[in-house]
ModelCIF file with pLDDT and N, C-alpha, C, O atoms, coordinates in Angstrom:
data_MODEL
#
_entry.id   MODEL 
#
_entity.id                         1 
_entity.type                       polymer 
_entity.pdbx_number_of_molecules   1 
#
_entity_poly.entity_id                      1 
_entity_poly.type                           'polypeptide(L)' 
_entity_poly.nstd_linkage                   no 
_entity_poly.nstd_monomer                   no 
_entity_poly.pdbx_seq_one_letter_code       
;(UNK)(UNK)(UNK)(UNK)(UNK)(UNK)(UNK)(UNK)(UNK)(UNK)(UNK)(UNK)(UNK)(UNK)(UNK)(UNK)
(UNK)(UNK)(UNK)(UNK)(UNK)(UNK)(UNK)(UNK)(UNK)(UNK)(UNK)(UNK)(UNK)(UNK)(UNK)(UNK)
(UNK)(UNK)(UNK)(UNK)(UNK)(UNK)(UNK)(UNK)(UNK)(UNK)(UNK)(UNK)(UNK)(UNK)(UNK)
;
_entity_poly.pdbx_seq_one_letter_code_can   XXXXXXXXXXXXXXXXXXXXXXXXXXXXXXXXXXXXXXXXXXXXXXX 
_entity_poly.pdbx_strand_id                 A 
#
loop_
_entity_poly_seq.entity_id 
_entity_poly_seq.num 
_entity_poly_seq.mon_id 
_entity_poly_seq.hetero 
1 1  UNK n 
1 2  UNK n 
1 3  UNK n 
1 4  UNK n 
1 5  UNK n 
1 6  UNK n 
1 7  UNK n 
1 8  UNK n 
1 9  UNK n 
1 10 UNK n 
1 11 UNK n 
1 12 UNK n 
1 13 UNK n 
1 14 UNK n 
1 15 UNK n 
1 16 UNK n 
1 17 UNK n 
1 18 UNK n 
1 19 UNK n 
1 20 UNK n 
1 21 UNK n 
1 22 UNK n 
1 23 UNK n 
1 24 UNK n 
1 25 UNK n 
1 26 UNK n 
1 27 UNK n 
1 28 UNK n 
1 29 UNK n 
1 30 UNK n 
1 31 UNK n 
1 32 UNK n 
1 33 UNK n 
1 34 UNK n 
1 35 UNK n 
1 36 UNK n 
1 37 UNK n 
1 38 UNK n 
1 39 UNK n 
1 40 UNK n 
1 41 UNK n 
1 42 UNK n 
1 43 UNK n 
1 44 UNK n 
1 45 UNK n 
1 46 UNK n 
1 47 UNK n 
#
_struct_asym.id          A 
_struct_asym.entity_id   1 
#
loop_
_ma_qa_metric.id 
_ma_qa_metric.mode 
_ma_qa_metric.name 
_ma_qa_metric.software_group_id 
_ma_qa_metric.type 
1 global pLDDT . pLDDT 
2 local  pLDDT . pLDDT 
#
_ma_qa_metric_global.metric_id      1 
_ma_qa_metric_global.metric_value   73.36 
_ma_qa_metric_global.model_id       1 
_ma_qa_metric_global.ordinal_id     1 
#
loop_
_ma_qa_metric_local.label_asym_id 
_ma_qa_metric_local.label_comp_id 
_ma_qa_metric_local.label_seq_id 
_ma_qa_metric_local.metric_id 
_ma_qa_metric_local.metric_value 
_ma_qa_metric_local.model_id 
_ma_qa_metric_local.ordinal_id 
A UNK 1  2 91.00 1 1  
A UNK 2  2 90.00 1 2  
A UNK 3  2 88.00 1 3  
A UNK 4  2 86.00 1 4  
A UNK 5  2 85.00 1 5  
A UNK 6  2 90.00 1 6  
A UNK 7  2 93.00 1 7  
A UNK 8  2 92.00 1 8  
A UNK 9  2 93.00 1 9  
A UNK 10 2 94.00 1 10 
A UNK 11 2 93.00 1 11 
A UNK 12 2 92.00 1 12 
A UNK 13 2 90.00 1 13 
A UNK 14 2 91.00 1 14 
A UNK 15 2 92.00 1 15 
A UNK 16 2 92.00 1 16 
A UNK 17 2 94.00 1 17 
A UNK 18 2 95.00 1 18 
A UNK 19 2 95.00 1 19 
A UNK 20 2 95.00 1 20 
A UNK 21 2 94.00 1 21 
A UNK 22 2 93.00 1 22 
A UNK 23 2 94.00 1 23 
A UNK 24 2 93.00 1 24 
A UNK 25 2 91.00 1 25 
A UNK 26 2 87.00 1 26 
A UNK 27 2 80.00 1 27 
A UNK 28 2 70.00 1 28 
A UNK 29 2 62.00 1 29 
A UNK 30 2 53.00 1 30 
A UNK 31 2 50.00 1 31 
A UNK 32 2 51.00 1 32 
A UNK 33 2 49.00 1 33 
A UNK 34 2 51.00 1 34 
A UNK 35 2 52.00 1 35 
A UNK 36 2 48.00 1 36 
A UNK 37 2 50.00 1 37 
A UNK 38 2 46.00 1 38 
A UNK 39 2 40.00 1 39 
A UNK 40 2 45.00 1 40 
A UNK 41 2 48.00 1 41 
A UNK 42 2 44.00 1 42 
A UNK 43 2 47.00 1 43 
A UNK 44 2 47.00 1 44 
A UNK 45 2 45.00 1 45 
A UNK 46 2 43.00 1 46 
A UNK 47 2 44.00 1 47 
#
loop_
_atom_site.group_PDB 
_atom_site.id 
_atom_site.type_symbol 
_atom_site.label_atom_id 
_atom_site.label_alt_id 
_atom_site.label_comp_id 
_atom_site.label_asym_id 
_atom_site.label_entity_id 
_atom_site.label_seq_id 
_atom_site.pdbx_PDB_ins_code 
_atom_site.Cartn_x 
_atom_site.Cartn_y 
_atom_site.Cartn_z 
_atom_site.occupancy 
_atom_site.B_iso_or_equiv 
_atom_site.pdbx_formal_charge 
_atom_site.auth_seq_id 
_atom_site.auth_comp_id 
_atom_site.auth_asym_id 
_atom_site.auth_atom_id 
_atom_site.pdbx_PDB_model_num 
ATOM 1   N N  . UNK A 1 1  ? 98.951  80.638  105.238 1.00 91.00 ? 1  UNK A N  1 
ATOM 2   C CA . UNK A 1 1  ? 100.122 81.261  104.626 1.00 91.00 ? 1  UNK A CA 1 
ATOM 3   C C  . UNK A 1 1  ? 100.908 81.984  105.719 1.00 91.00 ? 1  UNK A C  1 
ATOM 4   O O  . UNK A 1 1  ? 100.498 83.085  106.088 1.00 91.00 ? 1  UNK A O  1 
ATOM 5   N N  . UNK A 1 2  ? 101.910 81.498  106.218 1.00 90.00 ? 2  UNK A N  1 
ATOM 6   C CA . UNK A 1 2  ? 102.733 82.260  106.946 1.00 90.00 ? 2  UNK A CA 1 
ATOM 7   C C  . UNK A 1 2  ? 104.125 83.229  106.480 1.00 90.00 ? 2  UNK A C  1 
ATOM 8   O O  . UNK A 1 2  ? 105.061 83.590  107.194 1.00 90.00 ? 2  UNK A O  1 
ATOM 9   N N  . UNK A 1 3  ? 103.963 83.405  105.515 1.00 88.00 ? 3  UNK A N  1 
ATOM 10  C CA . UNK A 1 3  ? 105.156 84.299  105.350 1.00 88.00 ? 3  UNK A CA 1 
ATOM 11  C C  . UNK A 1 3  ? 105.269 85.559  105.669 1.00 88.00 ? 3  UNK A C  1 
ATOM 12  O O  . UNK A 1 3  ? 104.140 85.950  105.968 1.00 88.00 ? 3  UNK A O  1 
ATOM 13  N N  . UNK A 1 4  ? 106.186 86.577  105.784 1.00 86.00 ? 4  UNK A N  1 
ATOM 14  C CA . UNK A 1 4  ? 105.441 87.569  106.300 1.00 86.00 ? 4  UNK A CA 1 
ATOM 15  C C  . UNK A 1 4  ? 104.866 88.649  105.820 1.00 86.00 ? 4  UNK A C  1 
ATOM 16  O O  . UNK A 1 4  ? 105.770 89.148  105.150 1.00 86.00 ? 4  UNK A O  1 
ATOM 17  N N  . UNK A 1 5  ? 103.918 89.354  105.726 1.00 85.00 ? 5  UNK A N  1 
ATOM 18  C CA . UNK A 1 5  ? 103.058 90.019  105.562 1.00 85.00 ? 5  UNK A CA 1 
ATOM 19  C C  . UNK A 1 5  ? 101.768 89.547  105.527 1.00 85.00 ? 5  UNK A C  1 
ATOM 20  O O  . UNK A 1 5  ? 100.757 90.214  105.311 1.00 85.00 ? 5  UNK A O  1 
ATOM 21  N N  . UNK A 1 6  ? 101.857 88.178  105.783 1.00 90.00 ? 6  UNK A N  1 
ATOM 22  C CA . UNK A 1 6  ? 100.413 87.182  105.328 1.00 90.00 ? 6  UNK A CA 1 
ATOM 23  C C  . UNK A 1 6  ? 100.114 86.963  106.488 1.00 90.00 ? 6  UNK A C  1 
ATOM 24  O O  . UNK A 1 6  ? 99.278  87.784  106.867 1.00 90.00 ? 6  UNK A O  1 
ATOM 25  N N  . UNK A 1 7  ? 100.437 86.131  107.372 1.00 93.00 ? 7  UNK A N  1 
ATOM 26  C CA . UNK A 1 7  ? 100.321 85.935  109.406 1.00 93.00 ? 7  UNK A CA 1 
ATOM 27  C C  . UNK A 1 7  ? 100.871 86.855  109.973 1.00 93.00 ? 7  UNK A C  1 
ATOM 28  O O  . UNK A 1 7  ? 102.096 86.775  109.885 1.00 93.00 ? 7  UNK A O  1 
ATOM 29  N N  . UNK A 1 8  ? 100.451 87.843  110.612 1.00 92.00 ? 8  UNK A N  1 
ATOM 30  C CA . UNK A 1 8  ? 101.183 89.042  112.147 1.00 92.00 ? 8  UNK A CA 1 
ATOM 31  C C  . UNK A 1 8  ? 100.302 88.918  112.757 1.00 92.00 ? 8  UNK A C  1 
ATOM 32  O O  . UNK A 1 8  ? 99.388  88.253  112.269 1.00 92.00 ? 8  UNK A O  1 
ATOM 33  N N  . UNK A 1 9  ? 100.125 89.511  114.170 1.00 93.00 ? 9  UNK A N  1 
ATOM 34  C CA . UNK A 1 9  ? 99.350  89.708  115.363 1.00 93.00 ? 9  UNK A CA 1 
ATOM 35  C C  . UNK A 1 9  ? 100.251 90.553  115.557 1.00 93.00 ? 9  UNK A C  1 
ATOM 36  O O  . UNK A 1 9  ? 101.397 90.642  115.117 1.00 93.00 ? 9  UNK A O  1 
ATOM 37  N N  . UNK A 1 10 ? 99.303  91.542  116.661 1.00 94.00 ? 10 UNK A N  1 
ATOM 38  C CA . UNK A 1 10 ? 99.935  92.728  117.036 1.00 94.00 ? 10 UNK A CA 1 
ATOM 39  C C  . UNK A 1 10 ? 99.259  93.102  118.950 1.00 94.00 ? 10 UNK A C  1 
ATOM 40  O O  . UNK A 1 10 ? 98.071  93.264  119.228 1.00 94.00 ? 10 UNK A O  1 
ATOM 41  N N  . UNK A 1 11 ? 99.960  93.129  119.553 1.00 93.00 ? 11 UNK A N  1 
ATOM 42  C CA . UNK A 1 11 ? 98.993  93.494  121.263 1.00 93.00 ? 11 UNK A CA 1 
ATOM 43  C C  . UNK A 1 11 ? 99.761  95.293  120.937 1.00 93.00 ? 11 UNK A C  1 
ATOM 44  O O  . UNK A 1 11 ? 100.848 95.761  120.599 1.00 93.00 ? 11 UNK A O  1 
ATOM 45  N N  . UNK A 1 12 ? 98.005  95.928  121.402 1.00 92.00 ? 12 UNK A N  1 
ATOM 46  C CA . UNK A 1 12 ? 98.106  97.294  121.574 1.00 92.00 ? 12 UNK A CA 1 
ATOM 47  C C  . UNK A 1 12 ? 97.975  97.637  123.554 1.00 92.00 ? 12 UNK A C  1 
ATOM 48  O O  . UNK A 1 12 ? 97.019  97.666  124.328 1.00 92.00 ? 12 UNK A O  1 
ATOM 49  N N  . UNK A 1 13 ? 99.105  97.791  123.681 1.00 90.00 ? 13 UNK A N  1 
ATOM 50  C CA . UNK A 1 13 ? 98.862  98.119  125.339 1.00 90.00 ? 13 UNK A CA 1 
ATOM 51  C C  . UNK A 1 13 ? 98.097  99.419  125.953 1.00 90.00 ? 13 UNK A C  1 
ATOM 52  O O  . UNK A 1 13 ? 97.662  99.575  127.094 1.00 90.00 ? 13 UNK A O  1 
ATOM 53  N N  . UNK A 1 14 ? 98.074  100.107 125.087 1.00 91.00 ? 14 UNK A N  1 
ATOM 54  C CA . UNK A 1 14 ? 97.196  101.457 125.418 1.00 91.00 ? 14 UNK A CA 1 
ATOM 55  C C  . UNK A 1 14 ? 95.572  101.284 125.060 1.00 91.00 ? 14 UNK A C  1 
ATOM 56  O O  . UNK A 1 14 ? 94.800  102.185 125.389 1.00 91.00 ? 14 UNK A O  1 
ATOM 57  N N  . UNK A 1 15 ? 95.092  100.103 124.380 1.00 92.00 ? 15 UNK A N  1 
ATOM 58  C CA . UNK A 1 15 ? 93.700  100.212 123.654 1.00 92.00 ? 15 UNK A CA 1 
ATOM 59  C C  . UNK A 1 15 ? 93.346  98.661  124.050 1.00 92.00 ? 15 UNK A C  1 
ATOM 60  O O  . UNK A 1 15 ? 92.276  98.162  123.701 1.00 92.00 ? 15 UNK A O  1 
ATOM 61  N N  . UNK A 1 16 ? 94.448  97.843  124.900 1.00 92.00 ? 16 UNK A N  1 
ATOM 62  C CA . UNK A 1 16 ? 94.273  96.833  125.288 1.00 92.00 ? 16 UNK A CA 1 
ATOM 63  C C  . UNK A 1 16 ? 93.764  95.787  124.147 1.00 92.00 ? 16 UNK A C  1 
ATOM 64  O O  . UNK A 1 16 ? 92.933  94.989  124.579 1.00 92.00 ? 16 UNK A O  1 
ATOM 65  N N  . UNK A 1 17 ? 94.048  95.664  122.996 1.00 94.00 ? 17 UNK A N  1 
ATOM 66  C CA . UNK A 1 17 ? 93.338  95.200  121.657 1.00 94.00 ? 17 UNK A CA 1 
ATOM 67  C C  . UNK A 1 17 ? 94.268  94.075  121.373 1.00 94.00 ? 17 UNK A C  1 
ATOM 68  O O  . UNK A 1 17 ? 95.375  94.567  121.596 1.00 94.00 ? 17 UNK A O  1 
ATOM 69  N N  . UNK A 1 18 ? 94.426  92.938  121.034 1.00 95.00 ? 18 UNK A N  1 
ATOM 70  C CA . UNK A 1 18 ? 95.202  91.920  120.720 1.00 95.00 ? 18 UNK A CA 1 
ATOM 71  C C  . UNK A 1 18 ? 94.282  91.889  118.987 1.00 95.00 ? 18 UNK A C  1 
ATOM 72  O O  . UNK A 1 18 ? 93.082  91.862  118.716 1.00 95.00 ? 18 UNK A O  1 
ATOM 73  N N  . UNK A 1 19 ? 95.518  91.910  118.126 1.00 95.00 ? 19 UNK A N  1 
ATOM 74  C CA . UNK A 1 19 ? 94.994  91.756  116.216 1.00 95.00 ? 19 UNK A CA 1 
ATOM 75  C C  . UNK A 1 19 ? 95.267  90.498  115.878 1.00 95.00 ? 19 UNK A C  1 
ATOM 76  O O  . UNK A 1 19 ? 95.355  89.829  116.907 1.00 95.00 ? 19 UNK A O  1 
ATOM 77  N N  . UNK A 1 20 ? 95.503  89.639  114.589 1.00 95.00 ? 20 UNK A N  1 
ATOM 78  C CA . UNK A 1 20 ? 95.345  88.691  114.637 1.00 95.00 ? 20 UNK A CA 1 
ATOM 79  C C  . UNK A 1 20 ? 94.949  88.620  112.729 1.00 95.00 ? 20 UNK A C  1 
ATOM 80  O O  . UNK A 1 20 ? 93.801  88.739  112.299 1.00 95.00 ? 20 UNK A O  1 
ATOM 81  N N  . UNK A 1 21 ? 95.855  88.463  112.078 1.00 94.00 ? 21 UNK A N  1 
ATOM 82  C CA . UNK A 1 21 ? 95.520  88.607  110.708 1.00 94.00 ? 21 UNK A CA 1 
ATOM 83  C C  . UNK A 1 21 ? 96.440  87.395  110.265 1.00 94.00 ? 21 UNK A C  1 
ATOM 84  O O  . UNK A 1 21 ? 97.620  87.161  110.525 1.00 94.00 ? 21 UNK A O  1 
ATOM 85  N N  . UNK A 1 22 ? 95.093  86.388  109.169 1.00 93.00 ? 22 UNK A N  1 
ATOM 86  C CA . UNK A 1 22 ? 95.923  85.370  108.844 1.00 93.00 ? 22 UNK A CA 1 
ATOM 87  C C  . UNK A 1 22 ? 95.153  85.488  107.202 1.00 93.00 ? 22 UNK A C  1 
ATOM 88  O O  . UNK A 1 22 ? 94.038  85.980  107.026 1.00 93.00 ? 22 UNK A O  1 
ATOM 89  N N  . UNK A 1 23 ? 96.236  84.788  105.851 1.00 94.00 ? 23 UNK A N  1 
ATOM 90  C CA . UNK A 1 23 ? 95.645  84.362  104.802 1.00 94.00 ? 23 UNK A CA 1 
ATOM 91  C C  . UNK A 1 23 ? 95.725  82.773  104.755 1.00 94.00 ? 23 UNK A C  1 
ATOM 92  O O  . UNK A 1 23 ? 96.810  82.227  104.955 1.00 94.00 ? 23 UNK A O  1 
ATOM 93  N N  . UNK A 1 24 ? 94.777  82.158  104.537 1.00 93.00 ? 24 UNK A N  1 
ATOM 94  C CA . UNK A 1 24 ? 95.073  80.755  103.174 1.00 93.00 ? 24 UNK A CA 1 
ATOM 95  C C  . UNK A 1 24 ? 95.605  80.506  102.135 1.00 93.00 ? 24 UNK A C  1 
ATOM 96  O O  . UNK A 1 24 ? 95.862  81.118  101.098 1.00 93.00 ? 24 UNK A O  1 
ATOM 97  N N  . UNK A 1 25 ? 95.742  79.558  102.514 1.00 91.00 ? 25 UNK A N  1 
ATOM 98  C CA . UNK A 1 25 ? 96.935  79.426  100.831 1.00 91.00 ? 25 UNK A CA 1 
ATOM 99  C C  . UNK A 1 25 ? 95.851  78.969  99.580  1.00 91.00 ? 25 UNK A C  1 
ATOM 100 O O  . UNK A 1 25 ? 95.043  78.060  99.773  1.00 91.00 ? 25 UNK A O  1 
ATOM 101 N N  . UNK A 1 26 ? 95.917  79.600  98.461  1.00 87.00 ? 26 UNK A N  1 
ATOM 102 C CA . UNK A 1 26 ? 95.071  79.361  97.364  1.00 87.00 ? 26 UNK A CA 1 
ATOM 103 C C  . UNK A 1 26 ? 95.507  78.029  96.753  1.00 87.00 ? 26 UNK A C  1 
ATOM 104 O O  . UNK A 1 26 ? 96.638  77.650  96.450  1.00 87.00 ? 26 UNK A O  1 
ATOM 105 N N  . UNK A 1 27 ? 94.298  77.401  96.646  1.00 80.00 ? 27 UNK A N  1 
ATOM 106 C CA . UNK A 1 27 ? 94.777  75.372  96.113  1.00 80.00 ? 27 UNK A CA 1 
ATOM 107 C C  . UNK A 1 27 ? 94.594  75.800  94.724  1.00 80.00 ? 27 UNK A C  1 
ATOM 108 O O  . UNK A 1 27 ? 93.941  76.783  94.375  1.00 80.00 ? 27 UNK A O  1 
ATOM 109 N N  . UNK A 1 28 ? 95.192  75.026  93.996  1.00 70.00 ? 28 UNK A N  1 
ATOM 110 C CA . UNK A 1 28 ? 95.928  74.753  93.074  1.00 70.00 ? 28 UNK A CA 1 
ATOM 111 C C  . UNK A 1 28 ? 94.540  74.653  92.165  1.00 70.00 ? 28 UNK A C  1 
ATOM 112 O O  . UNK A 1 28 ? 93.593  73.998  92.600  1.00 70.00 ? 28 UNK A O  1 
ATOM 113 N N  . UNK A 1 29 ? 94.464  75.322  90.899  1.00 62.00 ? 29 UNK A N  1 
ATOM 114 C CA . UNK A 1 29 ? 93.466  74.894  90.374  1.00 62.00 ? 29 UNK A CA 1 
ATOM 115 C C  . UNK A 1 29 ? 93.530  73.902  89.015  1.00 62.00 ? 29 UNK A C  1 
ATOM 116 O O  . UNK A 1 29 ? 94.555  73.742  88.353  1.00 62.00 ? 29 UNK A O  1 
ATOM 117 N N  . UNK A 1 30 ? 92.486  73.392  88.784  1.00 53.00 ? 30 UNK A N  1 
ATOM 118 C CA . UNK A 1 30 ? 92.433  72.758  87.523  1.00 53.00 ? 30 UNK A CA 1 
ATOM 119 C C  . UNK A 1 30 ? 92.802  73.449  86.000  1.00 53.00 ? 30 UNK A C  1 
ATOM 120 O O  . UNK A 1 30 ? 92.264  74.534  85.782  1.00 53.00 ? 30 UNK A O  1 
ATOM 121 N N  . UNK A 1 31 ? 93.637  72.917  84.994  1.00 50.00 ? 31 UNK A N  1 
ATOM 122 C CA . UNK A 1 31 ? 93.657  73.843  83.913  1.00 50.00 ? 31 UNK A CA 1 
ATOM 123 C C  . UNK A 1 31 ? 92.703  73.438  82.961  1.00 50.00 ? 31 UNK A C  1 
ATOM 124 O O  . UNK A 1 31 ? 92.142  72.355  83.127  1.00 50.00 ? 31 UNK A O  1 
ATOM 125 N N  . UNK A 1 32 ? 92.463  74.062  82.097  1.00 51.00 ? 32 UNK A N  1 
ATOM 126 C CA . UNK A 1 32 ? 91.380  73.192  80.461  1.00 51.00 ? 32 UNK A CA 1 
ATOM 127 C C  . UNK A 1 32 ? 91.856  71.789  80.583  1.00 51.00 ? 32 UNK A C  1 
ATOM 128 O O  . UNK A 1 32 ? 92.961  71.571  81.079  1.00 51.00 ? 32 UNK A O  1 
ATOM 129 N N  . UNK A 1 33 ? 91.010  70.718  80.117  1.00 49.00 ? 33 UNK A N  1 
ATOM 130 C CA . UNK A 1 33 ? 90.931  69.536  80.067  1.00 49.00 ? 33 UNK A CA 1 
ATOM 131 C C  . UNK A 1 33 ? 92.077  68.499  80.989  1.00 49.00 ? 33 UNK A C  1 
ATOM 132 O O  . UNK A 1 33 ? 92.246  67.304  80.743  1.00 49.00 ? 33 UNK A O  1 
ATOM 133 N N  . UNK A 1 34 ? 92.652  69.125  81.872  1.00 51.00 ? 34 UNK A N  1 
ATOM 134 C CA . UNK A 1 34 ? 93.699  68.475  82.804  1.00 51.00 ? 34 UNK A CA 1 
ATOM 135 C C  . UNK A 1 34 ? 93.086  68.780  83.666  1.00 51.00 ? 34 UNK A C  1 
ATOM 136 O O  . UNK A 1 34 ? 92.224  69.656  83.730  1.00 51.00 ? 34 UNK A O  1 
ATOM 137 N N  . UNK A 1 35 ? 93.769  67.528  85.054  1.00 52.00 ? 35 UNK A N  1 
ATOM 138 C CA . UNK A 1 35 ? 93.177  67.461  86.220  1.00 52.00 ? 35 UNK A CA 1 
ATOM 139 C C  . UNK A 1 35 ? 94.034  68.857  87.050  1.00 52.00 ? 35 UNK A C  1 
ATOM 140 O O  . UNK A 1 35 ? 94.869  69.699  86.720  1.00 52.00 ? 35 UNK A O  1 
ATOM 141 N N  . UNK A 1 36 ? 93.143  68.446  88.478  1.00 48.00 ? 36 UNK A N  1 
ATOM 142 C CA . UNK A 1 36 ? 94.064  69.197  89.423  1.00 48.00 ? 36 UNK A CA 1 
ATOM 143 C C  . UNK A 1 36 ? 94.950  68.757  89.930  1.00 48.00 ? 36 UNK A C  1 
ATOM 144 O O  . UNK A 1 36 ? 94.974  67.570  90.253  1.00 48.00 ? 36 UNK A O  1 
ATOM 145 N N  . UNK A 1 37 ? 96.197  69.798  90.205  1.00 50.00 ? 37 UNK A N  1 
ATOM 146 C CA . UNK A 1 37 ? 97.178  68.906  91.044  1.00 50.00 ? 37 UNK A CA 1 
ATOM 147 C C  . UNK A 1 37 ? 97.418  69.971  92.246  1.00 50.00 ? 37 UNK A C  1 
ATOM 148 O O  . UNK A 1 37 ? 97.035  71.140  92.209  1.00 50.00 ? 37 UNK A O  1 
ATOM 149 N N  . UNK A 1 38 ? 98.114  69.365  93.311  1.00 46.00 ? 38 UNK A N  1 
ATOM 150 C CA . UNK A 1 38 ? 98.928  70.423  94.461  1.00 46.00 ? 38 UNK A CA 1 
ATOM 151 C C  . UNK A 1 38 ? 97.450  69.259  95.579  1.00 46.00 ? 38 UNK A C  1 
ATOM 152 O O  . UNK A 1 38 ? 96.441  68.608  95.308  1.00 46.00 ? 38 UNK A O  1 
ATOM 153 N N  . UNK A 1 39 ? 98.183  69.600  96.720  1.00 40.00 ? 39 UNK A N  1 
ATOM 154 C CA . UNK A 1 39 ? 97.300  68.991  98.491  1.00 40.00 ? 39 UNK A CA 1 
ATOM 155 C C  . UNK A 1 39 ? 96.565  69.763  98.256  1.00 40.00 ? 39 UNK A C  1 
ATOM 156 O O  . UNK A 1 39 ? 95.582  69.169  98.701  1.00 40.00 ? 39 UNK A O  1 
ATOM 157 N N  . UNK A 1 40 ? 96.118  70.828  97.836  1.00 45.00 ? 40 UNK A N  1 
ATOM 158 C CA . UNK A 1 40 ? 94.403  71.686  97.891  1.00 45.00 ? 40 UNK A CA 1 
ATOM 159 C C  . UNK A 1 40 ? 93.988  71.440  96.866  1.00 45.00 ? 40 UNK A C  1 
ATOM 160 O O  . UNK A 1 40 ? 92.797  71.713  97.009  1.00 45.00 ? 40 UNK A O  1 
ATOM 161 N N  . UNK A 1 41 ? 94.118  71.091  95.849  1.00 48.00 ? 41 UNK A N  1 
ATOM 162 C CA . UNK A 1 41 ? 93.369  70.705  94.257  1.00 48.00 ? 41 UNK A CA 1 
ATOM 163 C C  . UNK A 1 41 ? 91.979  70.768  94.423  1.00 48.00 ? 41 UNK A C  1 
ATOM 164 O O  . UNK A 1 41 ? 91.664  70.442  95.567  1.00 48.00 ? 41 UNK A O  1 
ATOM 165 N N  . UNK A 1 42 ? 91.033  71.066  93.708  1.00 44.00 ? 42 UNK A N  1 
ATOM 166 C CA . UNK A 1 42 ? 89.451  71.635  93.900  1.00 44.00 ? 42 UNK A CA 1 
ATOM 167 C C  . UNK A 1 42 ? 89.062  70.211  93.128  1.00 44.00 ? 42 UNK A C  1 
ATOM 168 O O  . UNK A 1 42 ? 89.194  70.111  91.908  1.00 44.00 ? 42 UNK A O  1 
ATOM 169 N N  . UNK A 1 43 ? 88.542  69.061  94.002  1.00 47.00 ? 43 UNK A N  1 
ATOM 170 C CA . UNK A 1 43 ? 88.132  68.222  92.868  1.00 47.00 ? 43 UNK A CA 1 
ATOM 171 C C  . UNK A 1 43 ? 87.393  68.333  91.543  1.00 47.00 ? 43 UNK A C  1 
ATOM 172 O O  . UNK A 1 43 ? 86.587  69.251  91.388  1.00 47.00 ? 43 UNK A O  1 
ATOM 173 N N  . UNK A 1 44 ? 87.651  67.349  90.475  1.00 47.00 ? 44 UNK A N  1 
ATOM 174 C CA . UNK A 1 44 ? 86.852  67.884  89.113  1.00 47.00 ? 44 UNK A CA 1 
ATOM 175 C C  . UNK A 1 44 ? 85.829  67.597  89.688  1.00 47.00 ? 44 UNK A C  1 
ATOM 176 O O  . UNK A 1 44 ? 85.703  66.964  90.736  1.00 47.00 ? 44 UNK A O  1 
ATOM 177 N N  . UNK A 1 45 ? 84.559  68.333  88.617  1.00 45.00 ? 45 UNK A N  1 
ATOM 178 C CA . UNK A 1 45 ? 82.993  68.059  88.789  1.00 45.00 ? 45 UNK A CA 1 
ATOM 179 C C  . UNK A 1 45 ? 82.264  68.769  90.335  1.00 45.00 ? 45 UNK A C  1 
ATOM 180 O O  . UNK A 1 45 ? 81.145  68.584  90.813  1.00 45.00 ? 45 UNK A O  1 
ATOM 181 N N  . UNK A 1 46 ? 83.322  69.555  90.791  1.00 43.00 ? 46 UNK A N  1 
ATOM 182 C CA . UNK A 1 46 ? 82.519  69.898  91.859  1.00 43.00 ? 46 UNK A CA 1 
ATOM 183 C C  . UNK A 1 46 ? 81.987  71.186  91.703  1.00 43.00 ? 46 UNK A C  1 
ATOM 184 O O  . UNK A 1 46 ? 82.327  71.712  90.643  1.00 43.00 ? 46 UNK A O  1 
ATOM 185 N N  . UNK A 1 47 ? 81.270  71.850  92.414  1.00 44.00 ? 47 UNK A N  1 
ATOM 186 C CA . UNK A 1 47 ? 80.814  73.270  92.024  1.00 44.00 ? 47 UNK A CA 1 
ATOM 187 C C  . UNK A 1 47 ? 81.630  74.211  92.792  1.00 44.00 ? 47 UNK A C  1 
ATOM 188 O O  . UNK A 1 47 ? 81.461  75.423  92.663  1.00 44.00 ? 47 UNK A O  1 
#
């Protein structure tokens, strides 16, 4: 997920620290008796 507040990095020059914060994008889930849809879809039947 790159939008922002979701991907930043930050270099601290006084503490010499390079940050590095990323999220995933949540796949798409299955609803009651319909499949999944979306490129991450959780296949049916899986655990």
């Amino acid at each position: 997920d790159m939008r922002p507040g979701r991907f930043w990095s930050h270099w601290d020059r006084d503490t010499r620290r390079f940050t590095l914060q990323l999220f995933f994008r949540n796949p798409t889930r299955a609803t009651m008796g319909g499949a999944a849809t979306g490129a991450n879809a959780i296949p049916a039947g899986s655990q």
